[in-house]
Each structure stands twice: as C-alpha cells, then as structure tokens.
Protein backbone atom coordinates (compact mmCIF):
# COMPACT_ATOMS: atom_id res chain seq x y z
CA UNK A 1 -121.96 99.27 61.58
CA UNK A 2 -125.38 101.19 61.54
CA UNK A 3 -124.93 104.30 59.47
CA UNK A 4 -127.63 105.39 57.97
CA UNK A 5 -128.52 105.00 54.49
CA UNK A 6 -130.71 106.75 51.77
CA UNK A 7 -134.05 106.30 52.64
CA UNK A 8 -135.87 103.94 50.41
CA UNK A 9 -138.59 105.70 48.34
CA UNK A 10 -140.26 102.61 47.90
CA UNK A 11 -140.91 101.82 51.59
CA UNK A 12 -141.68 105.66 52.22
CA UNK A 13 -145.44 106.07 52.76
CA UNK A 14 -146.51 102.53 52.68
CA UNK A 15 -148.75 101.34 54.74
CA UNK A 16 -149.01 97.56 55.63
CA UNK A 17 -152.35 97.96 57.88
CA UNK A 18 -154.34 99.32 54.55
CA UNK A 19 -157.07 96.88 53.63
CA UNK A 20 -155.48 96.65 49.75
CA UNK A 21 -152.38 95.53 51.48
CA UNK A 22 -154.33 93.22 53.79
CA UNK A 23 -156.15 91.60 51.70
CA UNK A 24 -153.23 91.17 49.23
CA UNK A 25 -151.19 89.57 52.15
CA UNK A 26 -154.25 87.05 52.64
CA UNK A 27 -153.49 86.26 49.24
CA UNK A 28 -150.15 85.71 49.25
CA UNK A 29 -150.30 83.42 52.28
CA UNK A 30 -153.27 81.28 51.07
CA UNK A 31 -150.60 80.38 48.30
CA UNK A 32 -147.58 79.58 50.62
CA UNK A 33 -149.45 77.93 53.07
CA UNK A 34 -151.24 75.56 50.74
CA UNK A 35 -154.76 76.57 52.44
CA UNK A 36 -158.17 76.46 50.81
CA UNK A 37 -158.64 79.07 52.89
CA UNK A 38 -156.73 81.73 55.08
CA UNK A 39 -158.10 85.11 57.38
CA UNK A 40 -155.79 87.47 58.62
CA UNK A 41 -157.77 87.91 61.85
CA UNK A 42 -155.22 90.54 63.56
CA UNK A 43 -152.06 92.27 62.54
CA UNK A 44 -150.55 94.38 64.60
CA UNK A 45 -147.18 95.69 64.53
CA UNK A 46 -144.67 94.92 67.32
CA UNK A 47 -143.15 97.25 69.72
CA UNK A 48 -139.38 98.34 68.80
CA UNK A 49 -137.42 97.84 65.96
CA UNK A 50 -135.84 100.78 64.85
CA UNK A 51 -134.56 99.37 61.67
CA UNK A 52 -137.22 97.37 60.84
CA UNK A 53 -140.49 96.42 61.39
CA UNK A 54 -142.10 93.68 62.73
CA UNK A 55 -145.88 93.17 62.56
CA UNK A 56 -147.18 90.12 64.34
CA UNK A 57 -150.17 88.24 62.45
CA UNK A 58 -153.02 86.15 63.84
CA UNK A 59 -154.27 83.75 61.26
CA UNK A 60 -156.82 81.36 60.86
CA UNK A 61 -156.09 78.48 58.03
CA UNK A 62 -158.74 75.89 56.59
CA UNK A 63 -156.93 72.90 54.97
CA UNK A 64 -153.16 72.05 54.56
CA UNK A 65 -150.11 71.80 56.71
CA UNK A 66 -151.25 74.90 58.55
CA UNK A 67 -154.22 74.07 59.40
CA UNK A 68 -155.89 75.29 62.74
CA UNK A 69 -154.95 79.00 64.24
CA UNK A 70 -151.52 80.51 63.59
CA UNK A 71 -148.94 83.39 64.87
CA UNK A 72 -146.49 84.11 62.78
CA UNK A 73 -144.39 87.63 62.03
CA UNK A 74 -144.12 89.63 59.40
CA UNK A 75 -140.43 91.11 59.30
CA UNK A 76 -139.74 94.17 56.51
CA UNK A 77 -137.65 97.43 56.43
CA UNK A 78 -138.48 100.37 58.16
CA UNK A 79 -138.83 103.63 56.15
CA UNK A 80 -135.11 104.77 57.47
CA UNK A 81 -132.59 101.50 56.81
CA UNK A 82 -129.07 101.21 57.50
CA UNK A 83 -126.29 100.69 55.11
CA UNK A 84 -124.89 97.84 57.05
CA UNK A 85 -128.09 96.26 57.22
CA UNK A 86 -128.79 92.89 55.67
CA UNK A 87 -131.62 92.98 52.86
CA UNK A 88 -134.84 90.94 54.19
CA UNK A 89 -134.03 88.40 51.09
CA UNK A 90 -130.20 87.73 53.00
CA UNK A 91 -131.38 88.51 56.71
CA UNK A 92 -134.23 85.50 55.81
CA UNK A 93 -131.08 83.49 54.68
CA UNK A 94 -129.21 83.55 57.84
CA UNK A 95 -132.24 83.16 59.71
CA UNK A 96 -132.77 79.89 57.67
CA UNK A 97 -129.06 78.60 57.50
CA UNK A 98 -128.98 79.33 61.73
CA UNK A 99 -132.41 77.48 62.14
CA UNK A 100 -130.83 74.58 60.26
CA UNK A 101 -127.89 74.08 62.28
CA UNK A 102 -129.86 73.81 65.69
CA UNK A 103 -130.03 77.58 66.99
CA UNK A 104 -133.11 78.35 68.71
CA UNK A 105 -134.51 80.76 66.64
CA UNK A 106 -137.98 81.29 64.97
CA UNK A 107 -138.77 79.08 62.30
CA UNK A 108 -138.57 80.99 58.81
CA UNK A 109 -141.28 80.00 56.36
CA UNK A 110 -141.76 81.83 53.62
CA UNK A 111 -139.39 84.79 51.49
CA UNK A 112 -141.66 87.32 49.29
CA UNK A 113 -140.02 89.58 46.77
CA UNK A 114 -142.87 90.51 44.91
CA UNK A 115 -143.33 93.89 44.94
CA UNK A 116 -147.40 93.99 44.23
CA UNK A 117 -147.90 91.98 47.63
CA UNK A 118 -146.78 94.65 50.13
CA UNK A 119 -144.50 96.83 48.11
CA UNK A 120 -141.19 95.67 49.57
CA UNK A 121 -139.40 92.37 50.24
CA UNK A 122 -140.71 91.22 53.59
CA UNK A 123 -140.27 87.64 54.98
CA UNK A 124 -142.66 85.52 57.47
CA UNK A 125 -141.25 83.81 60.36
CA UNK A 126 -143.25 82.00 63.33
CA UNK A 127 -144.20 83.93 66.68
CA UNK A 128 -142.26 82.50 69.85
CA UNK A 129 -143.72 83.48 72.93
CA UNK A 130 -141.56 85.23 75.72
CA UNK A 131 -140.55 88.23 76.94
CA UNK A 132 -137.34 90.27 75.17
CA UNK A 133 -137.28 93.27 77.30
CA UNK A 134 -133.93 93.34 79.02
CA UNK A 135 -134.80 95.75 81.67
CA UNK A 136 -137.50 93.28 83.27
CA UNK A 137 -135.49 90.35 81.96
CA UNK A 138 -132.29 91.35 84.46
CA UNK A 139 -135.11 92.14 87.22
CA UNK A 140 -138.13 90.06 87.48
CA UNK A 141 -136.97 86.71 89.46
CA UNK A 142 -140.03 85.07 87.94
CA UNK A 143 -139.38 85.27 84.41
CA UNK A 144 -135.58 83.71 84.95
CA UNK A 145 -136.21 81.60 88.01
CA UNK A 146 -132.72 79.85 87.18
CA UNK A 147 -130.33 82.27 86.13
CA UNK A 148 -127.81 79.63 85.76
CA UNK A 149 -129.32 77.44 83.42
CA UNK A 150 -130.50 80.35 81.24
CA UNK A 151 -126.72 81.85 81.10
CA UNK A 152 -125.81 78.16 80.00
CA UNK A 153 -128.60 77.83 77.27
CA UNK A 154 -126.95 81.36 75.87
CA UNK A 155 -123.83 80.33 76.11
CA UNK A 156 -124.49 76.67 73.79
CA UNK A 157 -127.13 78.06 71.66
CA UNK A 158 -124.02 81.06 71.26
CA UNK A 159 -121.49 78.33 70.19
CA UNK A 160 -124.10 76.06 67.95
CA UNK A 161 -124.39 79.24 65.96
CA UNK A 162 -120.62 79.36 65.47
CA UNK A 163 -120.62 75.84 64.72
CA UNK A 164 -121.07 77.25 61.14
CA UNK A 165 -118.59 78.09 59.31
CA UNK A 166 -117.60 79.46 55.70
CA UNK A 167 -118.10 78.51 52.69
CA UNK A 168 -122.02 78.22 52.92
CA UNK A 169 -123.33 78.73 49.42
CA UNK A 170 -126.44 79.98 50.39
CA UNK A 171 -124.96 82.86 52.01
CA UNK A 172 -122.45 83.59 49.65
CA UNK A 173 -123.24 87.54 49.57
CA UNK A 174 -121.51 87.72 52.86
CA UNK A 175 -118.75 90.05 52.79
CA UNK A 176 -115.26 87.15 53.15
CA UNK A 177 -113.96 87.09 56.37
CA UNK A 178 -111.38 89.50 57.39
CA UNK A 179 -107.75 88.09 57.84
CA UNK A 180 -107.57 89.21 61.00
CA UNK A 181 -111.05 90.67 62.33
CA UNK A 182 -109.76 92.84 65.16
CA UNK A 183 -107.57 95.12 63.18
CA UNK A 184 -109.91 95.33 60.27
CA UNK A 185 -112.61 96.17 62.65
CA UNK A 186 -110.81 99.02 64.25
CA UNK A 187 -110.04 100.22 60.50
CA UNK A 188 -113.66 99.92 59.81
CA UNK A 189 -114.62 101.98 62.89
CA UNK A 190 -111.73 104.67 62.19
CA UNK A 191 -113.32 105.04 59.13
CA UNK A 192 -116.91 105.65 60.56
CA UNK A 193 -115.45 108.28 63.20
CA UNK A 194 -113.95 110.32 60.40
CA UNK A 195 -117.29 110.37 59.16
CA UNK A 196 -118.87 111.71 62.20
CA UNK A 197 -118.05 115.43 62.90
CA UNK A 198 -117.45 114.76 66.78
CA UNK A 199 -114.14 114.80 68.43
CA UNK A 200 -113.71 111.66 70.15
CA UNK A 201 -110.37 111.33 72.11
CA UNK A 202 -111.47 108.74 74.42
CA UNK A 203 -112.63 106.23 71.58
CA UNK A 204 -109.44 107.33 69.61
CA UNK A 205 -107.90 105.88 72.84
CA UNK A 206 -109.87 102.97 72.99
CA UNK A 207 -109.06 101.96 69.50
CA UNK A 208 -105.29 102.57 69.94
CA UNK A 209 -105.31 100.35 72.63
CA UNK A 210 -107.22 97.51 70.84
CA UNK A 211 -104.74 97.91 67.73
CA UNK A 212 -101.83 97.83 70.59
CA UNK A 213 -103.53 94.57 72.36
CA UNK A 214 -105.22 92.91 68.86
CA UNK A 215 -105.38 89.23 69.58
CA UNK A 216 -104.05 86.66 67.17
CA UNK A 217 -106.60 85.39 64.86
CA UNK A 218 -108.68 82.57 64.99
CA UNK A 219 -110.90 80.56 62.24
CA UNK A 220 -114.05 82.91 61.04
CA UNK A 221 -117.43 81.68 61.87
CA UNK A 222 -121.18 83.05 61.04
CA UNK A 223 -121.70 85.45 63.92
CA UNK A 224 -124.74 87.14 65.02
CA UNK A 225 -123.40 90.79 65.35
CA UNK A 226 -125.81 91.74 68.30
CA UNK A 227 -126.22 88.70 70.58
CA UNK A 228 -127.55 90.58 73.64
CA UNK A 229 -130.31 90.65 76.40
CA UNK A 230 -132.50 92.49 73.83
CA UNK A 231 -132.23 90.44 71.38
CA UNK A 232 -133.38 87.08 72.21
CA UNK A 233 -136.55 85.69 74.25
CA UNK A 234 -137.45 84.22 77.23
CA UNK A 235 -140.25 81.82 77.95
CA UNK A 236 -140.70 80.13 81.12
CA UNK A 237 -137.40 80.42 82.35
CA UNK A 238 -135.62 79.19 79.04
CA UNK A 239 -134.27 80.74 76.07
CA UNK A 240 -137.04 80.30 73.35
CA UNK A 241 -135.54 82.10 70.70
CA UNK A 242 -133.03 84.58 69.05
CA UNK A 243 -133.82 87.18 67.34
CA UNK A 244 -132.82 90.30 64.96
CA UNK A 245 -130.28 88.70 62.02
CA UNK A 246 -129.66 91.85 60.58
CA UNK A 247 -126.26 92.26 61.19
CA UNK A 248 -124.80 89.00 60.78
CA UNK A 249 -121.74 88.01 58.95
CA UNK A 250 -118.67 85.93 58.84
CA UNK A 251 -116.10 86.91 61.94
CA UNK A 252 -113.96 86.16 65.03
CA UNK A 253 -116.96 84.32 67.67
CA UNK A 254 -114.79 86.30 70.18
CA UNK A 255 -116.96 89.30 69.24
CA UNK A 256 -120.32 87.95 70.09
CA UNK A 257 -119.22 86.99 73.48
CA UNK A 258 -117.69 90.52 74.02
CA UNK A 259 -120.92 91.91 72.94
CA UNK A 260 -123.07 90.11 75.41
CA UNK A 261 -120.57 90.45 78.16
CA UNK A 262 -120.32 93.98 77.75
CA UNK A 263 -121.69 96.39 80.79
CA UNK A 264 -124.02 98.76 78.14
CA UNK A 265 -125.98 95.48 77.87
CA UNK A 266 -126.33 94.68 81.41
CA UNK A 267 -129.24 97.35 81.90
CA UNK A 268 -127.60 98.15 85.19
CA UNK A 269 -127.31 94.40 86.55
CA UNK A 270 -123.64 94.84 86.63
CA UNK A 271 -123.22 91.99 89.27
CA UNK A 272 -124.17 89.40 86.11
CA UNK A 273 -121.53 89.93 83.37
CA UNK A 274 -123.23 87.92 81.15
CA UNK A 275 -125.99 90.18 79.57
CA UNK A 276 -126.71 90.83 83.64
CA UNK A 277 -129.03 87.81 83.43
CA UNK A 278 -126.03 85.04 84.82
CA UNK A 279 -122.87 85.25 85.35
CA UNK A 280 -119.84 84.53 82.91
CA UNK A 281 -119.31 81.20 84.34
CA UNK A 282 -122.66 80.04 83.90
CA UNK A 283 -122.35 81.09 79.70
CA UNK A 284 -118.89 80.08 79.27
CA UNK A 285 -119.67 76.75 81.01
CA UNK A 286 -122.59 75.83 78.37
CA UNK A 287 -120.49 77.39 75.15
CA UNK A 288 -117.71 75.00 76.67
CA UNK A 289 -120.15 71.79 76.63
CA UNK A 290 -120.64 72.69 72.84
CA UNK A 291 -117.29 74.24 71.61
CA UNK A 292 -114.59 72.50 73.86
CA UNK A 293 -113.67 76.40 73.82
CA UNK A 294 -112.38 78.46 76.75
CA UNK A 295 -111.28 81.71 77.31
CA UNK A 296 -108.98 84.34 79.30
CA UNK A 297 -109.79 87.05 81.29
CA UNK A 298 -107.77 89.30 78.72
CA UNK A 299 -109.72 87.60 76.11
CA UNK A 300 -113.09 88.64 77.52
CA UNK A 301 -111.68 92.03 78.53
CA UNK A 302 -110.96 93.06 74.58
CA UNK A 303 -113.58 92.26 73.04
CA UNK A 304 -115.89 93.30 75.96
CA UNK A 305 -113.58 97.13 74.82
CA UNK A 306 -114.36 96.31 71.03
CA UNK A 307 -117.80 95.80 72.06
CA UNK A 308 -118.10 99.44 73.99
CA UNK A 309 -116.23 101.24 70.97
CA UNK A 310 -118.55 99.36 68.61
CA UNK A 311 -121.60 100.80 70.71
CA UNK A 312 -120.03 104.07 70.77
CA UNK A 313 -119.61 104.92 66.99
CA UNK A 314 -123.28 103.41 66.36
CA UNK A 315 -124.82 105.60 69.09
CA UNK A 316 -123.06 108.63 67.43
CA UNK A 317 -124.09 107.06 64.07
CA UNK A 318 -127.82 106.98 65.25
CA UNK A 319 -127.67 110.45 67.16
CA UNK A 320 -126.56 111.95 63.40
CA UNK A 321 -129.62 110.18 61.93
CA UNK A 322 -131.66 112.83 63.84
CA UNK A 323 -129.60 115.82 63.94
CA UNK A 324 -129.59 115.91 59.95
CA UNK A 325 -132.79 115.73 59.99
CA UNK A 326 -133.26 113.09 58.07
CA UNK A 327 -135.40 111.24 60.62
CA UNK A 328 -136.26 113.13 63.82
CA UNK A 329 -136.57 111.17 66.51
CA UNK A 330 -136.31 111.53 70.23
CA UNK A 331 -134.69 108.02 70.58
CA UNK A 332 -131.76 108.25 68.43
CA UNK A 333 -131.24 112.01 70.22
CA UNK A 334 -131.19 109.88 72.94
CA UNK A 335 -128.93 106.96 72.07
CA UNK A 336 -126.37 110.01 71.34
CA UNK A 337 -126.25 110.96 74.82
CA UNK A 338 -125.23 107.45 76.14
CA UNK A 339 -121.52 107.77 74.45
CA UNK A 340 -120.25 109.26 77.17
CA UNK A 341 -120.94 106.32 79.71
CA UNK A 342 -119.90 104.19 76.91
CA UNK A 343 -115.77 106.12 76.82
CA UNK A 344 -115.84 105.81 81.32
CA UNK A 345 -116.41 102.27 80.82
CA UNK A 346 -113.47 101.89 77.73
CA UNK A 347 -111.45 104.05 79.67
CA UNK A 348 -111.71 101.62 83.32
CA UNK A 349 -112.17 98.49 80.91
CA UNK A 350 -108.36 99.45 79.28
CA UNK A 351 -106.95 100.27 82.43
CA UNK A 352 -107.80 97.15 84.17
CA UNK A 353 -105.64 95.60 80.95
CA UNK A 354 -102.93 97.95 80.64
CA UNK A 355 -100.10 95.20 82.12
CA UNK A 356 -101.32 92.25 79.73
C-alpha cells in the first residue's frame, strides 16, 4: 500500500542535473560499461513518477560491449517515498529476476549503491520506445491497430511473470506469502483506513463483502502489484515493455488480473474491460496459452472489488500526503477526490455479486 513515509534527508535537495553529479555519473558508467570512453550527451528526466524518478540518458560510448550511441534510464527515489515501496537495490532485483524469466521488460544493467556517485542508490535500465499514456493508449486507433493481439500479449506476458514462483533466493527480502492473500489483504487495508481520519462506510462495505465472498487460496506467485494501462508500453502496436516494479511481491496472480480489469484503469474506455485497450477475452485467451489457467466471472468480479478498495485507500493515502503538508501537491489533492467514483463502482461491482 502507498502510505507515505519519512522523507529521506539524503535525497532532499539533490540534484541529479548538477554538473558534479554529471560528471560523476560519466564516471561511474565508463566503469560499468567497460568503455575507454563515455559522454553523457543528454539527461533529462521523464514525465511522471510520483514516487520516483526517472531520468532518461543519451550516451555516446567509445570501445566495449556498448559501443556506438545508447538510451538507457536512470531510475532513483523521489524526495517523498512510500513505505511500501521497494528500495531501488530490491525494485532492480525484481526487475532482473522478471527479465530472466521472459517478461518483456527493460533490460536492467547495472545496480549503484555508492553514495559519492549520485547520493542515493539509483539503478540503470535500457530505454524502450513506446508510448505509456493510457488516455491516448485507449483512444488513438493508430498506436493499437490490433486491440486483440495487444490484450493477448498482456495477458501471456501477465502469466510468464507468474510463472515465478517462491523460493527465489535473490529476492529473499520479500515479505512470505500470505496463507490466504484475500483475507490478509483486507486486514492490511483495515489497518490503513484506521489510519486515515475519513469515515468510509462504503469501503467498510466493500471490504465486508470481500471477507464474506474471500476465495479459496491458490499457490503464491511474484506479482507485479500495478499491472495496468499506465504502466507498461506500447510500440508499434505491441507490448514493448513493463514497467514500474515498485510494488511487487509474492501473492494470489488473481490480483494482477483484477487490477488491470478494473474500470479506474480503463480511462473511460469502459466497453474494453481489459485496461480498456481489449477486451477480457482477448487477455484471458493469451494468459490461457501460457498458464492453462481460466477463470469465472465471480472470480474476475472480486478481485476487480479488491482492486477498487485497493485504489481507494491509496488515493486517500496520497490525498493525506498533501493535506499534512508534508508534500503539497495539486495531484495527490487530486487523486483524493477520485474515491468517491471509486465506492459507486464497489458499490454496483458487489451488487452485481450479491447471489454468488
């Protein structure tokens, strides 16, 4: 869940576009990239990320295995992190374990923890070109010409990333997996509501029902957390990569397919359940192929309400952020505001289920 944390004094005030930490960074990458010589010819960073930042990075390498002209990202925190958050040291872990097993994701290269290159842990990734933006992804015909086959790619690159499954020693600071991740969930979120000094009748109803309805569970697997149109990118028509790891950890794969599925992640293509880019048949078809998994209606139904109440408790997590003052912002005000769509669509969503 994203509540906020302390903010880190160490990331407070840096900044990653001075010319000590540029040329510092230049440093550090003529090392890991084996180079006789490297130039940092543009860094600039990326649009979004709330939680952390991304800066992209045009380089030029002479000699080595990266030889020629290069885009890579550099990934670190942001000056306000989240106590859920992954560190960049265990988020570059995930990244690297899910890369492995055959997700399209970026390529992870290199893991810095020295604090005299940049000041904080940061990790380098490579650049995959696309478009993330969910509101033109679920609109503009020519960037998805084949809906279809794009819901399919999500749906078995989805399942390849469950393919994984604990132990995994190199992510052994994962939290173990819940015995039964719906009810410990709901306990989890209880506790973050009781936190929050907001009554909240219609989640309190949302999670009664989920504890009422709470599936049977099934073997844990590593799970992205927030496996959304957002989140991943789109070049040419296909799926060419996934991104944001932050939130990953060991779970029921029921959750990320709730969490794509649900409406708040549509961006008002409601007609396309899956992420409003295709429709559920077209992503449950290709995590079939891959899985041999199918699922109910009153499958997709709960965790598509676990996936609401989820929303819910971090959008009131994020609008706190900014009332305390702690980091003013007119986007987490914002995010506050869209709990109330969030209980209508747990209120219809429990309805609809209220004779399974």
């Amino acid at each position: 869940m994203a509540q906020a944390a302390p903010e880190n004094a160490s990331v407070a005030g840096m900044d990653l576009d001075s010319p000590a930490v540029h040329d510092s960074l230049q440093r550090y990458l003529l090392a890991q990239a084996g180079a006789a010589q490297v130039a940092i010819t543009k860094m600039a960073r990326l649009s979004g990320g709330a939680i952390q930042e991304n800066w992209a990075l045009d380089v030029t390498v002479e000699g080595g295995p990266y030889q020629g002209k290069q885009t890579w990202v550099l990934r670190t925190d942001a000056p306000s992190a989240v106590a859920v958050s992954l560190t960049r040291p265990q988020e570059f872990a995930v990244l690297s374990v899910a890369y492995q097993a055959g997700v399209t994701v970026p390529r992870p290269l290199w893991l810095c923890r020295d604090p005299d290159v940049a000041g904080r842990d940061f990790f380098v990734m490579e650049r995959i070109a696309g478009v993330a933006a969910g509101h033109r992804l679920v609109r503009e015909a020519e960037l998805v010409p084949n809906r279809a086959m794009l819901g399919e790619e999500l749906g078995a690159n989805l399942a390849q990333l469950h393919t994984v499954v604990p132990p995994q020693p190199s992510l052994d600071f994962l939290p173990a997996p819940y015995a039964n991740h719906a009810l410990e969930t709901i306990a989890e979120y209880r506790r973050h509501l009781d936190h929050i000094d907001v009554a909240s009748p219609a989640l309190e109803w949302g999670l009664r029902w989920c504890e009422l309805h709470a599936p049977a569970s099934v073997p844990a697997c590593l799970i992205h957390r927030d496996y959304r149109t957002g989140n991943y990118m789109v070049d040419q028509g296909k799926l060419s990569g996934v991104l944001d790891w932050e939130f990953a950890g060991w779970g029921d794969p029921r959750e990320d397919i709730g969490w794509l599925m649900a409406r708040c992640w549509r961006f008002s293509a409601n007609e396309r359940e899956a992420g409003g880019v295709s429709h559920a048949e077209d992503f449950l078809r290709g995590y079939q192929r891959i899985s041999g998994r199918s699922f109910t209606r009153a499958e997709l139904r709960y965790w598509q309400v676990m996936a609401h109440l989820r929303w819910a408790v971090i959008a009131l997590q994020q609008a706190q952020r900014h009332l305390s003052g702690k980091q003013p912002s007119l986007e987490l005000a914002l995010t506050g505001r869209l709990v109330a769509e969030l209980e209508y669509e747990i209120i219809n969503l429990t309805a609809e289920g209220s004779d399974e």
